[in-house]
C-alpha atoms as a PDB file:
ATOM      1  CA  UNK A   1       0.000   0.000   0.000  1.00  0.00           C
ATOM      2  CA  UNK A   2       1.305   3.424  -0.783  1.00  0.00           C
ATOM      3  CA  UNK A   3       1.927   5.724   1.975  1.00  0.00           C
ATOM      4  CA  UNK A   4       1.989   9.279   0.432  1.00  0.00           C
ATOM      5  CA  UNK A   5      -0.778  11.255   0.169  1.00  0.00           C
ATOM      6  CA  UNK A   6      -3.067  11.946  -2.211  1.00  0.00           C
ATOM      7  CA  UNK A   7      -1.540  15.627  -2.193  1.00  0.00           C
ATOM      8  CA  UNK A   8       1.946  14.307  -3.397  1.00  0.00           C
ATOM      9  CA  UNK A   9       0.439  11.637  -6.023  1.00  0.00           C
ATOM     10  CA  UNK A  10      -0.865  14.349  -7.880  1.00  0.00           C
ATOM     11  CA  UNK A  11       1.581  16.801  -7.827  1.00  0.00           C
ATOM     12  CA  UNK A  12       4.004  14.196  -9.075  1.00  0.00           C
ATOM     13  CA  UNK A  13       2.078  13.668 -11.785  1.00  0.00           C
ATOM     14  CA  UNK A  14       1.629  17.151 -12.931  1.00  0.00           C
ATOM     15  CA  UNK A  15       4.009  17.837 -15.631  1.00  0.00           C
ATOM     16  CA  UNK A  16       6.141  20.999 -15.054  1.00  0.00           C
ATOM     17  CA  UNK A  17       5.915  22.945 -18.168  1.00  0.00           C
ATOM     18  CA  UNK A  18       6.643  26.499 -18.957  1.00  0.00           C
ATOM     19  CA  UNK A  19       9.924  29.149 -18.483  1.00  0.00           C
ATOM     20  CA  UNK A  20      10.980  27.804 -14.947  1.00  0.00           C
ATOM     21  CA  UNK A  21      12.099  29.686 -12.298  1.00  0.00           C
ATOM     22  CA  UNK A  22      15.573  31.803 -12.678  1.00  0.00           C
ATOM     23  CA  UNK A  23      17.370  31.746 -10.370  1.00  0.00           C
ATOM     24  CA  UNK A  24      20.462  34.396 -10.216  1.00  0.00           C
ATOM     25  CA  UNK A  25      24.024  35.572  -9.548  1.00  0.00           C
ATOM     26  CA  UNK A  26      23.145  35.837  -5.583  1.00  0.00           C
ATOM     27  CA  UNK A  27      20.921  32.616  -5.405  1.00  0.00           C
ATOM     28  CA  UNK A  28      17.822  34.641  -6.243  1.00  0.00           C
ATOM     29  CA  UNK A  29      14.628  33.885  -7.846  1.00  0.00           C
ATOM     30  CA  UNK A  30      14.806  36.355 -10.926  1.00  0.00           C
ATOM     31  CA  UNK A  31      10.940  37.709 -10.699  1.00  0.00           C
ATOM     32  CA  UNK A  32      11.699  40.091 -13.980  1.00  0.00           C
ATOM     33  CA  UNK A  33      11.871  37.047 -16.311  1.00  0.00           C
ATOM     34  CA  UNK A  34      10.262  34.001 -14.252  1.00  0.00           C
ATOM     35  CA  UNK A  35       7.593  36.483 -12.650  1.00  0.00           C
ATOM     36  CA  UNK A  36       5.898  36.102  -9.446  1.00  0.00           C
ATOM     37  CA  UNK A  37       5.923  32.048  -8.122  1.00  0.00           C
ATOM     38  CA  UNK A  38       2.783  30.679  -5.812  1.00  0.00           C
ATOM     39  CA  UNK A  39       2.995  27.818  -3.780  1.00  0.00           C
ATOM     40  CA  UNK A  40      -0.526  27.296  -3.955  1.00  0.00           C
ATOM     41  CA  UNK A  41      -0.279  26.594  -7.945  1.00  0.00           C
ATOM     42  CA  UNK A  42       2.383  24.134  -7.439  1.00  0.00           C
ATOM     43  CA  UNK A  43       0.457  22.202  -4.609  1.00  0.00           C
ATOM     44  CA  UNK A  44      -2.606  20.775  -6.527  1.00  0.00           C
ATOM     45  CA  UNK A  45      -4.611  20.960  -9.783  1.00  0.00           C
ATOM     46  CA  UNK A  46      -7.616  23.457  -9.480  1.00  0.00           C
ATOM     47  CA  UNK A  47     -10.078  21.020 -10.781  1.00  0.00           C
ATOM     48  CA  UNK A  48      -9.972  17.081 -11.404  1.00  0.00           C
ATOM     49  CA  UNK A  49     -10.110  17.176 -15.296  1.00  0.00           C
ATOM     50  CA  UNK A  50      -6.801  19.641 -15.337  1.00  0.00           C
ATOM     51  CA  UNK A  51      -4.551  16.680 -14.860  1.00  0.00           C
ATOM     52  CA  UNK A  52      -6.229  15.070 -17.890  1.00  0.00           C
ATOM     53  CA  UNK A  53      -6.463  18.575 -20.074  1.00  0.00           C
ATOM     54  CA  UNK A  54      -2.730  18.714 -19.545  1.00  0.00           C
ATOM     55  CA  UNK A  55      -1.864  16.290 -21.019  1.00  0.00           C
ATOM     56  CA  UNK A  56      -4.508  15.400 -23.324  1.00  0.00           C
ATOM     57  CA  UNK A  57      -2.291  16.272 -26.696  1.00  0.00           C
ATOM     58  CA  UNK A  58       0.679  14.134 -25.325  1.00  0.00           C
ATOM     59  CA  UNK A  59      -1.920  10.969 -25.029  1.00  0.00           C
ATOM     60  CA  UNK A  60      -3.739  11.890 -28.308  1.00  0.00           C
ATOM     61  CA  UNK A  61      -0.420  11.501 -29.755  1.00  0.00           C
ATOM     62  CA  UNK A  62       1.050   8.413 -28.437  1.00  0.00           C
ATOM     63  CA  UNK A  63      -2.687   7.169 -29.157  1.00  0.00           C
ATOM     64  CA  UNK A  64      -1.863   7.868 -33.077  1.00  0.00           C
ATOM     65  CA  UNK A  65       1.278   6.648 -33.014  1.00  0.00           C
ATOM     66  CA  UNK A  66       0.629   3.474 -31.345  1.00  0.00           C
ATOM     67  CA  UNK A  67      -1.988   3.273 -34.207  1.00  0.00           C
ATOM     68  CA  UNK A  68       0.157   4.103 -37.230  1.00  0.00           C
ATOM     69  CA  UNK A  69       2.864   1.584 -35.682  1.00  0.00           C
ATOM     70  CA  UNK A  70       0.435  -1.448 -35.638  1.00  0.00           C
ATOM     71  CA  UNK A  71      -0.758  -0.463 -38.873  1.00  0.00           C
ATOM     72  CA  UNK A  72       2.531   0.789 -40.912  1.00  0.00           C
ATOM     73  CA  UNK A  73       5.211  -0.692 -38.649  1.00  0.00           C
ATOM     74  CA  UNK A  74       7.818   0.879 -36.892  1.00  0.00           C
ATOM     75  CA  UNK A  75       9.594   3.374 -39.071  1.00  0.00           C
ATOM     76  CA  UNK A  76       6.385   5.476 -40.206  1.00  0.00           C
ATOM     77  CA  UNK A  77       5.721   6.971 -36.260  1.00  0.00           C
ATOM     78  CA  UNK A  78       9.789   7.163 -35.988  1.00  0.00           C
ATOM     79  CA  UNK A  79       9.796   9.242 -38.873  1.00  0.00           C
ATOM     80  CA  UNK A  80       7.050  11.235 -37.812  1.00  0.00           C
ATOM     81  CA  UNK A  81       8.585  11.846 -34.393  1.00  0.00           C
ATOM     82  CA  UNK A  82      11.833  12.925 -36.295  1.00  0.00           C
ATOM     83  CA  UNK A  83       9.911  15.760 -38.879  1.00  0.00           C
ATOM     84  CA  UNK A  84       8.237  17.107 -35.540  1.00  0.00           C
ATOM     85  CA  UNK A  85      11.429  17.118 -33.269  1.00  0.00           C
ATOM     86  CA  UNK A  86      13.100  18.673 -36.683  1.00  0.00           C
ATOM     87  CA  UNK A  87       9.817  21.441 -37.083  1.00  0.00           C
ATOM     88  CA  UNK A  88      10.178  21.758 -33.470  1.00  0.00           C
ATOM     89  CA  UNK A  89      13.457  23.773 -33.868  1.00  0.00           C
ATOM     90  CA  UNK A  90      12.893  26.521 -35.966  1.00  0.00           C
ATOM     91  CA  UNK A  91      12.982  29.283 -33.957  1.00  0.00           C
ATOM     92  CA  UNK A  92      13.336  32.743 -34.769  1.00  0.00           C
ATOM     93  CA  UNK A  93      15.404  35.231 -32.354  1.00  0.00           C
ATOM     94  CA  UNK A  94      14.530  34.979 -29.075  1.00  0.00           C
ATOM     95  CA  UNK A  95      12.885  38.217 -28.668  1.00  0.00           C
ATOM     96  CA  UNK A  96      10.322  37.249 -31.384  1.00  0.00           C
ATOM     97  CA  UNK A  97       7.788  34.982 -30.978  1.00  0.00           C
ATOM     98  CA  UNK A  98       7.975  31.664 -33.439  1.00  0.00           C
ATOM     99  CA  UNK A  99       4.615  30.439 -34.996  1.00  0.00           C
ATOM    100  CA  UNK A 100       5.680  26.697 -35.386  1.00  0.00           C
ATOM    101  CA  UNK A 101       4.246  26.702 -39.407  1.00  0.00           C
ATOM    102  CA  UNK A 102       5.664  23.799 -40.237  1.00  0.00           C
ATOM    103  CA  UNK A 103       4.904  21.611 -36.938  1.00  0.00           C
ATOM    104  CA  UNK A 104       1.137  22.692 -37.359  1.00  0.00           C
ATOM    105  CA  UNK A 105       1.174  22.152 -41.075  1.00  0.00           C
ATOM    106  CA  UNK A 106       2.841  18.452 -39.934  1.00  0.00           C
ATOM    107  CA  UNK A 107       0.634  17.985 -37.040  1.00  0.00           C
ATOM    108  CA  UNK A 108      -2.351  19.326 -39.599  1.00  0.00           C
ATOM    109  CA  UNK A 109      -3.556  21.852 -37.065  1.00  0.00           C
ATOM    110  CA  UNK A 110      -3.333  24.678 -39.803  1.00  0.00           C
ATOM    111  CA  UNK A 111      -6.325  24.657 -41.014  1.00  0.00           C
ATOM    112  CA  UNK A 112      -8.345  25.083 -37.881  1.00  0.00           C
ATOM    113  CA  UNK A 113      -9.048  28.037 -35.585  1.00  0.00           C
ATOM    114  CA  UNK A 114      -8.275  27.435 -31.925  1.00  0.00           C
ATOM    115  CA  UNK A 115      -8.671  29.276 -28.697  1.00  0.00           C
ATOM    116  CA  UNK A 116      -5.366  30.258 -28.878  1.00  0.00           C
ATOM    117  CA  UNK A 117      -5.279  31.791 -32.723  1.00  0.00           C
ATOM    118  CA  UNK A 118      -7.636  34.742 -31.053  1.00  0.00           C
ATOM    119  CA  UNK A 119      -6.519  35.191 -27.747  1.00  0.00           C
ATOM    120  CA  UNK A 120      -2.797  34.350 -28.002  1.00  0.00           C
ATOM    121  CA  UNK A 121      -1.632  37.234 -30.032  1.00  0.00           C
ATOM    122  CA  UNK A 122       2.502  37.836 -29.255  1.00  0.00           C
ATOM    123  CA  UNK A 123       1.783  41.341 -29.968  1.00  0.00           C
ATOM    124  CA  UNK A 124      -0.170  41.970 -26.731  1.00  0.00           C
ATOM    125  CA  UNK A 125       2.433  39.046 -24.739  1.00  0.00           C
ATOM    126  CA  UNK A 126       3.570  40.773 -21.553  1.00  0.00           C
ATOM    127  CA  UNK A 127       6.978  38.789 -22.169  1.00  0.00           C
ATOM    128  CA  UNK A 128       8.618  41.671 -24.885  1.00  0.00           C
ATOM    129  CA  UNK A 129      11.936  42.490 -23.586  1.00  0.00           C
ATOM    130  CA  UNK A 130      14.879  44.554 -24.800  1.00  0.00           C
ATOM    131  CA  UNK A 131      16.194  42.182 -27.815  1.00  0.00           C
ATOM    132  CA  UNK A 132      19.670  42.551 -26.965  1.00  0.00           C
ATOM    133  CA  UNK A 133      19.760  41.499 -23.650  1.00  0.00           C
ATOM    134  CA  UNK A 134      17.162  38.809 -24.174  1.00  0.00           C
ATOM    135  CA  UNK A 135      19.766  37.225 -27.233  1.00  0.00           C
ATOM    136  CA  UNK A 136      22.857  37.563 -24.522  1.00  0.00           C
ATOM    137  CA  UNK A 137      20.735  36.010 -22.361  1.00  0.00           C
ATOM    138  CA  UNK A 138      20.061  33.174 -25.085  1.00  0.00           C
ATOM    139  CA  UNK A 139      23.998  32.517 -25.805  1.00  0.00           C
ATOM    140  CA  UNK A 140      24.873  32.404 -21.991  1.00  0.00           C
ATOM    141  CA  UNK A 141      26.663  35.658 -22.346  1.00  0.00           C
ATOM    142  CA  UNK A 142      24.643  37.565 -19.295  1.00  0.00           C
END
């Protein structure tokens, strides 16, 4: 029988995801690029289906890989995996945001209008920073 708490189970299995917390020079958390941290947000999920909205894309797509493995063998999800993990790293500079064209065309998510088309403009982020120091930043120069 399993000792922990429900409290831990779940917050193991909460996938950490985002920028991460900076620490620096002085052993600092950097709140000008991390931003402010909660413990409360780190604790537990808000609701019981946010576990299973988080990683609903990740299942979807070992679900449709597992399928085009059993139905075109091995290499046609390895190949796959490669042209995303290749589409994947595109980027422009780091001050600009990338639009990931060519994993969406792969993924064939660019013909359809999401949530996040409308309401995720980079234009109105509240992450645009001075480009040079966010590229010296980038090259491990700061």
């Amino acid at each position: 029988m399993n000792t922990r708490g429900l409290r831990s189970q779940l917050k193991d299995s909460v996938p950490v995801t985002g920028m991460g917390q900076h620490i620096g020079a002085y052993g600092v958390q950097d709140t000008l690029r991390s931003g402010f941290s909660s413990v409360k947000n780190e604790l537990l999920p808000s609701h019981a289906l946010e576990l299973s909205e988080k990683n609903f894309q990740l299942n979807q797509d070992k679900m449709n890989f597992s399928t085009l493995r059993n139905i075109q063998g091995l290499h046609a999800p390895l190949k796959l995996q490669m042209e995303y993990r290749a589409a994947r790293q595109i980027q422009r500079l780091p001050f600009l945001q990338s639009s990931h064209l060519a994993l969406d065309t792969l993924k064939g998510n660019d013909e359809s209008i999401s949530f996040e088309d409308i309401l995720n403009d980079p234009a109105q982020s509240e992450m645009v920073g001075e480009p040079h120091i966010m590229v010296e930043y980038k090259l491990g120069l700061m």
